[in-house]
C-alpha atoms as a PDB file:
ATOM      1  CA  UNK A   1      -3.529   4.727 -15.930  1.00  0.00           C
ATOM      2  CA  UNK A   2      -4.186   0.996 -17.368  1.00  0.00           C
ATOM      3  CA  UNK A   3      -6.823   0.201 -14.424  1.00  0.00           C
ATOM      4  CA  UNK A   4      -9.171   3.207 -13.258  1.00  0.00           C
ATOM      5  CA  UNK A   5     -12.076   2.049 -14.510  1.00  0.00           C
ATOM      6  CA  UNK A   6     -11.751  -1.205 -12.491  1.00  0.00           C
ATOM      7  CA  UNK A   7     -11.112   0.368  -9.229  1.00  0.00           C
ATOM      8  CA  UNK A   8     -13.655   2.909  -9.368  1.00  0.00           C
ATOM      9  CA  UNK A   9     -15.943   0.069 -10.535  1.00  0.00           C
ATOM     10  CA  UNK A  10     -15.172  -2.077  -7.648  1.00  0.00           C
ATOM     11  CA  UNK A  11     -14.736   0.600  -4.608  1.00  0.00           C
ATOM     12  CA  UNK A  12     -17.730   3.183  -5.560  1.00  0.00           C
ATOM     13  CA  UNK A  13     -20.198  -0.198  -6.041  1.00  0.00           C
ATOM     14  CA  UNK A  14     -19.411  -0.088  -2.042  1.00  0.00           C
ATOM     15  CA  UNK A  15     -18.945   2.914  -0.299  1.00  0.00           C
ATOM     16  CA  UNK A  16     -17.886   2.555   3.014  1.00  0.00           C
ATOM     17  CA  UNK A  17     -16.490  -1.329   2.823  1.00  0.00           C
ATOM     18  CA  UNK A  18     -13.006  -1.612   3.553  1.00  0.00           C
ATOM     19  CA  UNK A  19     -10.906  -2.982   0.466  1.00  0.00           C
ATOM     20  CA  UNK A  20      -7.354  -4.770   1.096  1.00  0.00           C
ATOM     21  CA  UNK A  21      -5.436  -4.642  -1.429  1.00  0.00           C
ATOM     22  CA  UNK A  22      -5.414  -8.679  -2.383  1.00  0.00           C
ATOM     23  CA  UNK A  23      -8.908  -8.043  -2.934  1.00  0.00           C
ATOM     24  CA  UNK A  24      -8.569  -5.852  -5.217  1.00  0.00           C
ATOM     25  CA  UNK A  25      -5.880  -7.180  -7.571  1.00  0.00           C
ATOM     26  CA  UNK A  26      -8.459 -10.401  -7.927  1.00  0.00           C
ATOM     27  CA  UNK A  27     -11.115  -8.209  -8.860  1.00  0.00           C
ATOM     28  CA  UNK A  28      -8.868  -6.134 -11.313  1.00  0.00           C
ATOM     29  CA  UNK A  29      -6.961  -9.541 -12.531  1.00  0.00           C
ATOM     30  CA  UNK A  30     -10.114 -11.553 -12.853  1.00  0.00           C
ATOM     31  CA  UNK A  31      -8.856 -14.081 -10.084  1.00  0.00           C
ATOM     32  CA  UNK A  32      -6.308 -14.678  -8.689  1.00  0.00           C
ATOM     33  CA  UNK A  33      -2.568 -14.019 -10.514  1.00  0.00           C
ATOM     34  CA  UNK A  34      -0.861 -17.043 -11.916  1.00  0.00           C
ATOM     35  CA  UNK A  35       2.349 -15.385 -11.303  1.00  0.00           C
ATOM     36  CA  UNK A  36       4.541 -13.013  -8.785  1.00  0.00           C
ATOM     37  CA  UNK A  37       5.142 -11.151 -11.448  1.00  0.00           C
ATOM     38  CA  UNK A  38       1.873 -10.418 -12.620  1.00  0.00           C
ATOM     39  CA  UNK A  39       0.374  -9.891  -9.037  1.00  0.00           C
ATOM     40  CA  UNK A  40       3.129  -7.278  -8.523  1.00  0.00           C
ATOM     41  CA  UNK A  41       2.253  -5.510 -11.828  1.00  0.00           C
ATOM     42  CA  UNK A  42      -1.021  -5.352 -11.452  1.00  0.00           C
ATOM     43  CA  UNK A  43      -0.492  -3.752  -7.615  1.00  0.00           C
ATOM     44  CA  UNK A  44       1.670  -1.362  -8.578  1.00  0.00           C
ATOM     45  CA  UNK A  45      -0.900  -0.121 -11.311  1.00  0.00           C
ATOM     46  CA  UNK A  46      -3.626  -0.011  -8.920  1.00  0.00           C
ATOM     47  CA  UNK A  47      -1.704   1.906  -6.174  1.00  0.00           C
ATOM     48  CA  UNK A  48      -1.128   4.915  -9.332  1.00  0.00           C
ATOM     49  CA  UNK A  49      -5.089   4.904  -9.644  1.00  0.00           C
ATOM     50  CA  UNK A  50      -5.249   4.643  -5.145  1.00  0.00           C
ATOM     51  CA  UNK A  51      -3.144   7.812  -5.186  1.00  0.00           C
ATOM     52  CA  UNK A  52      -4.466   9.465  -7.557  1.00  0.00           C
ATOM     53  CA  UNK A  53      -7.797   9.094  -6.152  1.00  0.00           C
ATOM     54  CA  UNK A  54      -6.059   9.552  -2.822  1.00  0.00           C
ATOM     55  CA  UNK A  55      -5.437  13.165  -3.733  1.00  0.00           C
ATOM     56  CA  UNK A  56      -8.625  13.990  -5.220  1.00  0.00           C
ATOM     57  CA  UNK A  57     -10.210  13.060  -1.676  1.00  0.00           C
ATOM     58  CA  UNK A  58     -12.643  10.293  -3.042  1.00  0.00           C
ATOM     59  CA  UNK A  59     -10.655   7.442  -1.617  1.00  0.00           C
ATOM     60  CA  UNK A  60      -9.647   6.908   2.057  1.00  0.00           C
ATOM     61  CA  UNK A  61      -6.922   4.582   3.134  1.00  0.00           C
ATOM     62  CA  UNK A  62      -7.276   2.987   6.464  1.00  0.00           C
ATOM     63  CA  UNK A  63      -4.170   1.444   8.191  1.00  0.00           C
ATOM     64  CA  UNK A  64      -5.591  -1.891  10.143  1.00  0.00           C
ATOM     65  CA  UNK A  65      -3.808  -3.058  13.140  1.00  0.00           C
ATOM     66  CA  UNK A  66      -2.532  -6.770  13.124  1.00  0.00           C
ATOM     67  CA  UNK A  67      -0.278  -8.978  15.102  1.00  0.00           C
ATOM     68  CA  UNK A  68       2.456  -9.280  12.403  1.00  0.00           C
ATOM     69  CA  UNK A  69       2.282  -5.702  11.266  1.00  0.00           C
ATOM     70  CA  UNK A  70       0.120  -3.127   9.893  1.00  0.00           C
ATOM     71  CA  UNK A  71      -2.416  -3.789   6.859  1.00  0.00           C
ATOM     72  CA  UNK A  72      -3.994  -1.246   4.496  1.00  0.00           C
ATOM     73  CA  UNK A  73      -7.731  -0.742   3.921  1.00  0.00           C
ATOM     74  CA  UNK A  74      -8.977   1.192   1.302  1.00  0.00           C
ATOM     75  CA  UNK A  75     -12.428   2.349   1.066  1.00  0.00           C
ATOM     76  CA  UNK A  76     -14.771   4.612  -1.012  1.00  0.00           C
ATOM     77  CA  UNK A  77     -15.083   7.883   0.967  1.00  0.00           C
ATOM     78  CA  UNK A  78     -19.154   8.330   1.558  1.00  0.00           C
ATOM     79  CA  UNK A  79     -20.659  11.430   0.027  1.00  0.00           C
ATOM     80  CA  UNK A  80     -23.613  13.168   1.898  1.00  0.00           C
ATOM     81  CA  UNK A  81     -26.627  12.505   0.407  1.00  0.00           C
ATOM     82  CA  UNK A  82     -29.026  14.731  -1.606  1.00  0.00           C
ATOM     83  CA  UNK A  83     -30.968  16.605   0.952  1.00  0.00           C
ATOM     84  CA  UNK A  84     -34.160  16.029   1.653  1.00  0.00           C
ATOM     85  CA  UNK A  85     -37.307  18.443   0.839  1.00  0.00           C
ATOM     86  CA  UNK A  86     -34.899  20.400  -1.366  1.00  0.00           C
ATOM     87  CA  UNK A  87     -38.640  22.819  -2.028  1.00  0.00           C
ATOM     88  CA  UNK A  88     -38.888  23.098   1.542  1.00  0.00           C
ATOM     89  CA  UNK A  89     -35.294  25.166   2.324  1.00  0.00           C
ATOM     90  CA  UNK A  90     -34.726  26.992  -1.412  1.00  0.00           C
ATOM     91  CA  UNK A  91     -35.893  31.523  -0.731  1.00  0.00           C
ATOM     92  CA  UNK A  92     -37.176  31.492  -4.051  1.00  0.00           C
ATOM     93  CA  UNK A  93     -40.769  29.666  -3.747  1.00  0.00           C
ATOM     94  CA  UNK A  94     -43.362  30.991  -5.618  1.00  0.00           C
ATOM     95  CA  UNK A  95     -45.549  31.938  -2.860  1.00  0.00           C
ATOM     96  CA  UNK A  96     -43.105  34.543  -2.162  1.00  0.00           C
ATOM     97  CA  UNK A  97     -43.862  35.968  -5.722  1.00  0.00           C
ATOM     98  CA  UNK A  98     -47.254  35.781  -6.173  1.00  0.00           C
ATOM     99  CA  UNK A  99     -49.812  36.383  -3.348  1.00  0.00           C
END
């Protein structure tokens, strides 16, 4: 896959923000394309890489609502976050060891 590095690049950068997929192609394509033909290569790359991720559960795709159809969103799926006081909730503390 030609443009993984991009994607991850651009979607992880903002986890949570809802991509559409115009958006995207700029970012890969470094502007807008000059041609149909390039925008619809580049697209079709991009949605190997979407599924991809997709399947491995890192990427989300949201369908928005809109009066002349329905739109795709895709967005970075958040993570939980490193728990807090990690000392605090481990059984092995070293009180518990030595008096």
């Amino acid at each position: 896959m030609k443009y993984v590095k991009e994607v991850i690049d651009l979607l992880a950068a903002y986890p949570g923000r809802e991509f559409r997929m115009i958006q995207i192609v700029c970012h890969v394509g470094n502007g807008a394309p000059r041609t149909p033909t390039e925008r619809d290569r580049l697209r079709k790359g991009i949605m190997r890489v979407i599924d991809s991720l997709e399947e491995q559960g890192v990427v989300v795709r949201v369908a928005e609502t809109a009066a002349r159809g329905c739109h795709h969103a895709y967005t970075w799926k958040v993570r939980h976050g490193a728990l807090g006081k990690w000392d605090a909730k481990c059984d092995n503390t070293s009180r518990a060891i030595a008096p």
